[in-house]
PDB file of N, CA and C in Angstrom:
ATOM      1  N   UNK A   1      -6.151  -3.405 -76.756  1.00  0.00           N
ATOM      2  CA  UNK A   1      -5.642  -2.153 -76.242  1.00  0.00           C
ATOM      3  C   UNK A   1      -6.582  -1.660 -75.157  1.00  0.00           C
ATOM      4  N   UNK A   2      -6.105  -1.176 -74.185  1.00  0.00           N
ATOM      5  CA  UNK A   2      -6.862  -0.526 -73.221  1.00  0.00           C
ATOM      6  C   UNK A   2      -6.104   0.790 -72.971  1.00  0.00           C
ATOM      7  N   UNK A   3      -6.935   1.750 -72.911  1.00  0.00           N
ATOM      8  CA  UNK A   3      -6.760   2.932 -72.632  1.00  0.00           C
ATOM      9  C   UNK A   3      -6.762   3.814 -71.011  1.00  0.00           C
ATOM     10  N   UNK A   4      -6.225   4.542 -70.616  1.00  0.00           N
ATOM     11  CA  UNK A   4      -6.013   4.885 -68.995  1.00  0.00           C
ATOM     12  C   UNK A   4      -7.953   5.162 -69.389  1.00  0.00           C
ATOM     13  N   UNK A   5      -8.485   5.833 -69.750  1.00  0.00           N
ATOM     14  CA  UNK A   5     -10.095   6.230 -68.845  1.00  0.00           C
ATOM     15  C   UNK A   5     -10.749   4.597 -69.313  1.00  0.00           C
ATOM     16  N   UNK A   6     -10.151   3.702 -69.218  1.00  0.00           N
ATOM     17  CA  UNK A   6     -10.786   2.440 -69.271  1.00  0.00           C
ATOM     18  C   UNK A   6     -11.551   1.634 -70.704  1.00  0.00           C
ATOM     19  N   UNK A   7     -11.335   2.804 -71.683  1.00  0.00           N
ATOM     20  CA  UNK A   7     -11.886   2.455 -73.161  1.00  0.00           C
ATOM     21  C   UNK A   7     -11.051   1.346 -73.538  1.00  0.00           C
ATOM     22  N   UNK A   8     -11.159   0.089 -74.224  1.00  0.00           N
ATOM     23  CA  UNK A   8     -10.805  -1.045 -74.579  1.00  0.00           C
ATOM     24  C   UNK A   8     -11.082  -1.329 -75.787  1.00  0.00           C
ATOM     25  N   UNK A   9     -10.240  -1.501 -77.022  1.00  0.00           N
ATOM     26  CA  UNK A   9     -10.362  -1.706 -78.373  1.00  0.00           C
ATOM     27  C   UNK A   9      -9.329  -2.528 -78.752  1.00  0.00           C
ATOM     28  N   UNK A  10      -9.145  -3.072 -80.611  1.00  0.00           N
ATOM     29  CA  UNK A  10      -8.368  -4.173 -80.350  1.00  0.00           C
ATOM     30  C   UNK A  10      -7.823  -3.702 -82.037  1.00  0.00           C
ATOM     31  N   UNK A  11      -5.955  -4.372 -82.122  1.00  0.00           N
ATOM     32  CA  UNK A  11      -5.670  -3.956 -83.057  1.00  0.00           C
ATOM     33  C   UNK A  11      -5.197  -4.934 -84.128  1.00  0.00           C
ATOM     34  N   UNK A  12      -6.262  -5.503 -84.707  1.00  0.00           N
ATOM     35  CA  UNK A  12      -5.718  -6.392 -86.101  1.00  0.00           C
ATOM     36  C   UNK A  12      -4.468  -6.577 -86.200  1.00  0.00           C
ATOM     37  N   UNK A  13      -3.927  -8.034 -86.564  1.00  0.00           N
ATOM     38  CA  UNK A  13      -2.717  -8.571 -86.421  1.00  0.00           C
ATOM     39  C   UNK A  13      -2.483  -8.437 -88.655  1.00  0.00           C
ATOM     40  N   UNK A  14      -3.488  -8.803 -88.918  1.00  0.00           N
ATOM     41  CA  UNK A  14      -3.584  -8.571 -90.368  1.00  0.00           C
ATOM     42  C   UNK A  14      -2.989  -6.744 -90.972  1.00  0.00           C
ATOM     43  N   UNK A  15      -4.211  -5.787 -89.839  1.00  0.00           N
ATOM     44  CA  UNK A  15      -4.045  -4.430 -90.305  1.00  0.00           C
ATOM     45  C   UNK A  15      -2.484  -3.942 -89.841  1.00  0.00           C
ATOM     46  N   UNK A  16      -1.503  -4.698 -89.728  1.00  0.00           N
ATOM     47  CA  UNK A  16      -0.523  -4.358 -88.847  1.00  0.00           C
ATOM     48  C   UNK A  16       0.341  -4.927 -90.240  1.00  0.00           C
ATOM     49  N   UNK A  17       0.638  -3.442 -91.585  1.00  0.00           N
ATOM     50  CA  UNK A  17       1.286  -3.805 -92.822  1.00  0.00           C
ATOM     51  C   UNK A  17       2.794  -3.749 -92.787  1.00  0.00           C
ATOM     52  N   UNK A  18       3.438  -3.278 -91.904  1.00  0.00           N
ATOM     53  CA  UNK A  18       5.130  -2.964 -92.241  1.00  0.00           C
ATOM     54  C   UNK A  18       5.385  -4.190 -92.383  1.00  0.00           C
ATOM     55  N   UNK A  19       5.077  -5.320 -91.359  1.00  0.00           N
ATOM     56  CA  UNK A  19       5.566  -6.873 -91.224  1.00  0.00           C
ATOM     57  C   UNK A  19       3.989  -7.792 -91.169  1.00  0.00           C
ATOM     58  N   UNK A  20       4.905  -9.010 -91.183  1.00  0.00           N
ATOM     59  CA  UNK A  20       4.334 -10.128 -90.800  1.00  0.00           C
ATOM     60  C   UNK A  20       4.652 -11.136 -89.464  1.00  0.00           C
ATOM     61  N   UNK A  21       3.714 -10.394 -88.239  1.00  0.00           N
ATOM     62  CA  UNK A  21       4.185 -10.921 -87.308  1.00  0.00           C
ATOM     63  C   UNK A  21       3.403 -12.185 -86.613  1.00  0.00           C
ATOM     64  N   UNK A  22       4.974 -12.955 -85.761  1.00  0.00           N
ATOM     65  CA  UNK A  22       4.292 -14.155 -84.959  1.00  0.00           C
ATOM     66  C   UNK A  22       4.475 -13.854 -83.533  1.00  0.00           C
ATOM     67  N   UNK A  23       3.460 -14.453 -83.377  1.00  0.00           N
ATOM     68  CA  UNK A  23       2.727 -14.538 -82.087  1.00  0.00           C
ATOM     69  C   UNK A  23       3.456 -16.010 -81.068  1.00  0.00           C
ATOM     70  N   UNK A  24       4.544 -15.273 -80.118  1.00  0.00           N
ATOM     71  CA  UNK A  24       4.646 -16.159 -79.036  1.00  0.00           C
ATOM     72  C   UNK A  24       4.035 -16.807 -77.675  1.00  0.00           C
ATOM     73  N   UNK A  25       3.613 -17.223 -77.839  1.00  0.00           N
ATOM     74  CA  UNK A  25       2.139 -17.418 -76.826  1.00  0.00           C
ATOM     75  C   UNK A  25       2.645 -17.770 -75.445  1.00  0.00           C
ATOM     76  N   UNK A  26       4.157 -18.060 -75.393  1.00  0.00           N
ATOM     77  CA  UNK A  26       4.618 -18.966 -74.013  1.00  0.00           C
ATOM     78  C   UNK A  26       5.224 -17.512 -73.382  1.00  0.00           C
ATOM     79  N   UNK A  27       5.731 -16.492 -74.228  1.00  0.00           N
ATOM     80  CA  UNK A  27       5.761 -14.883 -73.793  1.00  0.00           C
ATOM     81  C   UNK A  27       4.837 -13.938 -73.795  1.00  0.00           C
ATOM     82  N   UNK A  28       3.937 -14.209 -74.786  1.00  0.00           N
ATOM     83  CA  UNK A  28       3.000 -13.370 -74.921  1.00  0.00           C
ATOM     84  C   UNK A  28       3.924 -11.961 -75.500  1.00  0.00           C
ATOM     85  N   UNK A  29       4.426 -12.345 -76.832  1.00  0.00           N
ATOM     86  CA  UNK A  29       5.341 -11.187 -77.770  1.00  0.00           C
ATOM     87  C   UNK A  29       5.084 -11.528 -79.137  1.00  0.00           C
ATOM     88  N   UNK A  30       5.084 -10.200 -79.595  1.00  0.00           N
ATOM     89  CA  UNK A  30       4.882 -10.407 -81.669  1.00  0.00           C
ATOM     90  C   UNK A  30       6.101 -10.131 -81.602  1.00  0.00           C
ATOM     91  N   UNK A  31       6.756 -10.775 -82.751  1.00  0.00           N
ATOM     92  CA  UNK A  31       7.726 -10.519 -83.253  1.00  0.00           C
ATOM     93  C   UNK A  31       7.674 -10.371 -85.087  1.00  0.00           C
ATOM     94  N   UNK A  32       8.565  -9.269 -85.690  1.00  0.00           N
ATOM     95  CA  UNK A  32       7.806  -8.776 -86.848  1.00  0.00           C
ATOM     96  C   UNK A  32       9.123 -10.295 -87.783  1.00  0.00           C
ATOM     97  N   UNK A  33       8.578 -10.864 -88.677  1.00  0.00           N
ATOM     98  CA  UNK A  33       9.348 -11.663 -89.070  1.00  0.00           C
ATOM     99  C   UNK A  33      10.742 -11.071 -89.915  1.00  0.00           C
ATOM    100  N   UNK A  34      10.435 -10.127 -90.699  1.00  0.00           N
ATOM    101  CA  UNK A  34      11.613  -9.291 -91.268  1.00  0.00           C
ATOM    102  C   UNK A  34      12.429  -8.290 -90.700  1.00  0.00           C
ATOM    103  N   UNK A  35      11.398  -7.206 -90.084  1.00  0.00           N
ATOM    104  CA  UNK A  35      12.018  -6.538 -89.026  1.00  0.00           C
ATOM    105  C   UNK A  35      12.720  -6.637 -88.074  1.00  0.00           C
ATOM    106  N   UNK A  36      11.831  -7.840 -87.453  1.00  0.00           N
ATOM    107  CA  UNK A  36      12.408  -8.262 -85.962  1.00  0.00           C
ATOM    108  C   UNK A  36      11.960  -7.369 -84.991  1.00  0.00           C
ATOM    109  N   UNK A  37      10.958  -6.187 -85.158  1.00  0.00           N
ATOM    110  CA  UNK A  37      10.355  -5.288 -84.558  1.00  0.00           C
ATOM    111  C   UNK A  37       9.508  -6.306 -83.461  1.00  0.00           C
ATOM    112  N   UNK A  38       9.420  -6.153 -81.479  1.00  0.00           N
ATOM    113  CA  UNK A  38       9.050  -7.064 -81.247  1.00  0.00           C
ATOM    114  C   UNK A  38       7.478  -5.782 -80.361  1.00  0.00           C
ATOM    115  N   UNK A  39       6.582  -6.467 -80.122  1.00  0.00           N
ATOM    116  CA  UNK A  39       5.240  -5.778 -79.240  1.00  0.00           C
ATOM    117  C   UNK A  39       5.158  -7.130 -78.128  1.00  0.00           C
ATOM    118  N   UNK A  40       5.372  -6.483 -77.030  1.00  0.00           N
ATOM    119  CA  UNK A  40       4.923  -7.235 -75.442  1.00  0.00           C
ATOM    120  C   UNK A  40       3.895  -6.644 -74.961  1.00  0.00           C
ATOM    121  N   UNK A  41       3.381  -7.890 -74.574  1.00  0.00           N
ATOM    122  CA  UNK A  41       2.028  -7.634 -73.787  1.00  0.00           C
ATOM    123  C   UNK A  41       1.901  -6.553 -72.752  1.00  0.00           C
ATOM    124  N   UNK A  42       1.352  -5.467 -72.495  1.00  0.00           N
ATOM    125  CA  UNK A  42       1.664  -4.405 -71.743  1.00  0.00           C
ATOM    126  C   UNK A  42       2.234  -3.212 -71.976  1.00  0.00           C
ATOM    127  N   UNK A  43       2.859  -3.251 -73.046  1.00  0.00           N
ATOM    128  CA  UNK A  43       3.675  -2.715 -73.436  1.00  0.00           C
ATOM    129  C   UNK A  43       2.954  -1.472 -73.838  1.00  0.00           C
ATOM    130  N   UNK A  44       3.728  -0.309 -73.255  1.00  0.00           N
ATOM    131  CA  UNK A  44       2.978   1.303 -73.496  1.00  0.00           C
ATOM    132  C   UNK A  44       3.050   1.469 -74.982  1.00  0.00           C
ATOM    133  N   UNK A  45       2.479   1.853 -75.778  1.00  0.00           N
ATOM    134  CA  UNK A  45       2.380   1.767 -77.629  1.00  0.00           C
ATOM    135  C   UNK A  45       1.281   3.679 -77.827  1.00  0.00           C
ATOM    136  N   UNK A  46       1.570   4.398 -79.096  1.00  0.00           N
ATOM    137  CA  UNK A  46       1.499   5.442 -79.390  1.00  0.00           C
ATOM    138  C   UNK A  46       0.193   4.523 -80.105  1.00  0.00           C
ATOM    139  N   UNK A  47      -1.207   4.818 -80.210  1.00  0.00           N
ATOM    140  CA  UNK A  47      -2.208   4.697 -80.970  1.00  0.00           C
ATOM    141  C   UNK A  47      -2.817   5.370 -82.010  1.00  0.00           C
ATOM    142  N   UNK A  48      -3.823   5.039 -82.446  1.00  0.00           N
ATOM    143  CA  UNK A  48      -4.610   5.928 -83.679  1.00  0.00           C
ATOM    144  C   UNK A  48      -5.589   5.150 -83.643  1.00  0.00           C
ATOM    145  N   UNK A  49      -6.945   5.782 -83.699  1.00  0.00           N
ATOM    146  CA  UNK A  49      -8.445   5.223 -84.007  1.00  0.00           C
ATOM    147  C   UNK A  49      -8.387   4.883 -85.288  1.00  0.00           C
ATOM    148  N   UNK A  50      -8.793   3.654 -85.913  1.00  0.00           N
ATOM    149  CA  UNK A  50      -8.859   3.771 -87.602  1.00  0.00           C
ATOM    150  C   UNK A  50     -10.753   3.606 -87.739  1.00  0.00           C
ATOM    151  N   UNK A  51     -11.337   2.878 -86.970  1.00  0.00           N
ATOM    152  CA  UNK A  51     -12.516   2.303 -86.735  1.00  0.00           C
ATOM    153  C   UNK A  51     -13.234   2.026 -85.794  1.00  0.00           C
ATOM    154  N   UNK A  52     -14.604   2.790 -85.806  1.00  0.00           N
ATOM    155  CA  UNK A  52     -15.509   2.570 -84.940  1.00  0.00           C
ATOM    156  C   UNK A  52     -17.006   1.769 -85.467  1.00  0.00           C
ATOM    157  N   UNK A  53     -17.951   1.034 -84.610  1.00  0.00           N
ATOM    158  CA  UNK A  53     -18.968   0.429 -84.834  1.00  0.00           C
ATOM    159  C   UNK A  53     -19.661   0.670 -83.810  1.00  0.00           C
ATOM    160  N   UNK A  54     -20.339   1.178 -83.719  1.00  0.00           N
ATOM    161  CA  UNK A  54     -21.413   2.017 -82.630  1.00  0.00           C
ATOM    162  C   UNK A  54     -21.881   1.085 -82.035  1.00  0.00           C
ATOM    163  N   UNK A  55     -22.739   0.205 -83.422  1.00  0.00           N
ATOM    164  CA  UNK A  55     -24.215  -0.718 -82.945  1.00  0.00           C
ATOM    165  C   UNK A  55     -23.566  -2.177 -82.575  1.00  0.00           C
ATOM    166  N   UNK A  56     -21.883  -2.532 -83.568  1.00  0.00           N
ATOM    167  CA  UNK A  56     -21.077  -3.844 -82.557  1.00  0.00           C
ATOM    168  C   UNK A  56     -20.525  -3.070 -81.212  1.00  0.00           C
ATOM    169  N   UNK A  57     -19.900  -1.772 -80.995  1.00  0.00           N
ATOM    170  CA  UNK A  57     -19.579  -1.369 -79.174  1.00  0.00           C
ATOM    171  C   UNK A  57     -18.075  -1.901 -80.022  1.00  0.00           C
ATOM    172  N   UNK A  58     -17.679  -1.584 -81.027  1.00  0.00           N
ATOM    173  CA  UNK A  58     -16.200  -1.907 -81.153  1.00  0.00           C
ATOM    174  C   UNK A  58     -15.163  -1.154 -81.622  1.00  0.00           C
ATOM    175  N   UNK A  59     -13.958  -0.723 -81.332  1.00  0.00           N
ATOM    176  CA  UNK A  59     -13.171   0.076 -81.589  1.00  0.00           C
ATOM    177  C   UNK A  59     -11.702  -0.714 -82.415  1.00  0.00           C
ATOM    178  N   UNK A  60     -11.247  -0.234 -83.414  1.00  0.00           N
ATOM    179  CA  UNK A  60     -10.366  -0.697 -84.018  1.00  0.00           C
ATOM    180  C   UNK A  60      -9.790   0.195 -83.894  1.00  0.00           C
ATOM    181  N   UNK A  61      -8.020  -0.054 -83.460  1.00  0.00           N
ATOM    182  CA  UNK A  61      -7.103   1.043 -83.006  1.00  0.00           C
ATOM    183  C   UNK A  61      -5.610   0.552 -84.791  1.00  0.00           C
ATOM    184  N   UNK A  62      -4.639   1.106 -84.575  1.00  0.00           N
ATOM    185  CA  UNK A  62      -3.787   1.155 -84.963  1.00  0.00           C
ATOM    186  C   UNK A  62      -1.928   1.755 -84.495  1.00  0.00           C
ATOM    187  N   UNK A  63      -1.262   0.939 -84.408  1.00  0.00           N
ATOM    188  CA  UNK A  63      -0.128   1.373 -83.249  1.00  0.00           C
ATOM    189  C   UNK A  63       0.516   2.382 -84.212  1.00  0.00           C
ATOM    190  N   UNK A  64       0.780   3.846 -84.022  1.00  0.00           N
ATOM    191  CA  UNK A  64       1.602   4.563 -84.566  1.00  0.00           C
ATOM    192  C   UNK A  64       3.044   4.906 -84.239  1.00  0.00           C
ATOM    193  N   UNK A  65       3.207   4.465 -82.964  1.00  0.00           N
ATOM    194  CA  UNK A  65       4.986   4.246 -82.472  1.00  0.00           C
ATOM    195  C   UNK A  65       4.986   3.472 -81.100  1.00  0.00           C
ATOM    196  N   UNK A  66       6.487   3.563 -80.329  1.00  0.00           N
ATOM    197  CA  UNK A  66       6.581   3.352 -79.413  1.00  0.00           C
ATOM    198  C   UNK A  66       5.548   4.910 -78.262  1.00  0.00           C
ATOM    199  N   UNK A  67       5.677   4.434 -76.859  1.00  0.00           N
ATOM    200  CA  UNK A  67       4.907   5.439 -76.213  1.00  0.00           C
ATOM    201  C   UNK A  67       6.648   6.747 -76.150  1.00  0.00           C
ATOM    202  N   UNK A  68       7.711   6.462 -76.721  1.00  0.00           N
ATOM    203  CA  UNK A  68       8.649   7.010 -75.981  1.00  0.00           C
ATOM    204  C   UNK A  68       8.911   7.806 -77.536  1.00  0.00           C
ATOM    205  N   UNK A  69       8.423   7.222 -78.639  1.00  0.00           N
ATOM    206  CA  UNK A  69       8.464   8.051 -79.818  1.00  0.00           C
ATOM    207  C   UNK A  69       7.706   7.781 -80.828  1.00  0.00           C
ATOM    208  N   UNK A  70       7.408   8.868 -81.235  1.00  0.00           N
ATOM    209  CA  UNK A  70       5.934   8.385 -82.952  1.00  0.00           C
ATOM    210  C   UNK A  70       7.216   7.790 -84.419  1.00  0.00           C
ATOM    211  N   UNK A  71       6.662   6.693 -84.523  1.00  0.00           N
ATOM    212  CA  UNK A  71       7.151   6.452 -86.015  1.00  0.00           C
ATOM    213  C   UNK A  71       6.059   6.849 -87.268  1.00  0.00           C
ATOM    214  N   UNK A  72       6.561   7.544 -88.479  1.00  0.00           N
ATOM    215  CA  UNK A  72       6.190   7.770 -89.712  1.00  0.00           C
ATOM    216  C   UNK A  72       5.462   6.762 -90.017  1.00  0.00           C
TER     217      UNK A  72
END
């Protein structure tokens, strides 16, 4: 994830519980296997901080909706 003031963090494919998604590498798209819920590379996404590590410089984010609406 990268953020507009340039902050860069990254969001676990594991911490990501509704589904179990795969990774198309020739699109560069998750697709959720039950859902069918899909995430593209670029793609504007609603965030949440879950985790920070000062002394690794690492940020763990979490997607809370699309950028066009928050999901529960």
């Amino acid at each position: 994830m990268e953020l507009p003031n340039t902050v860069e963090g990254m969001i676990r494919l594991a911490d990501m519980h509704d589904d179990y998604y795969i990774y198309d590498e020739e699109h560069y798209l998750l697709t959720g296997e039950h859902t069918k819920r899909t995430y593209k590379l670029g793609e504007a996404v609603v965030i949440r901080v879950e985790d920070t590590d000062k002394l690794m410089r690492t940020i763990n984010f979490s997607i809370v909706g699309r950028a066009n609406r928050i999901e529960e």
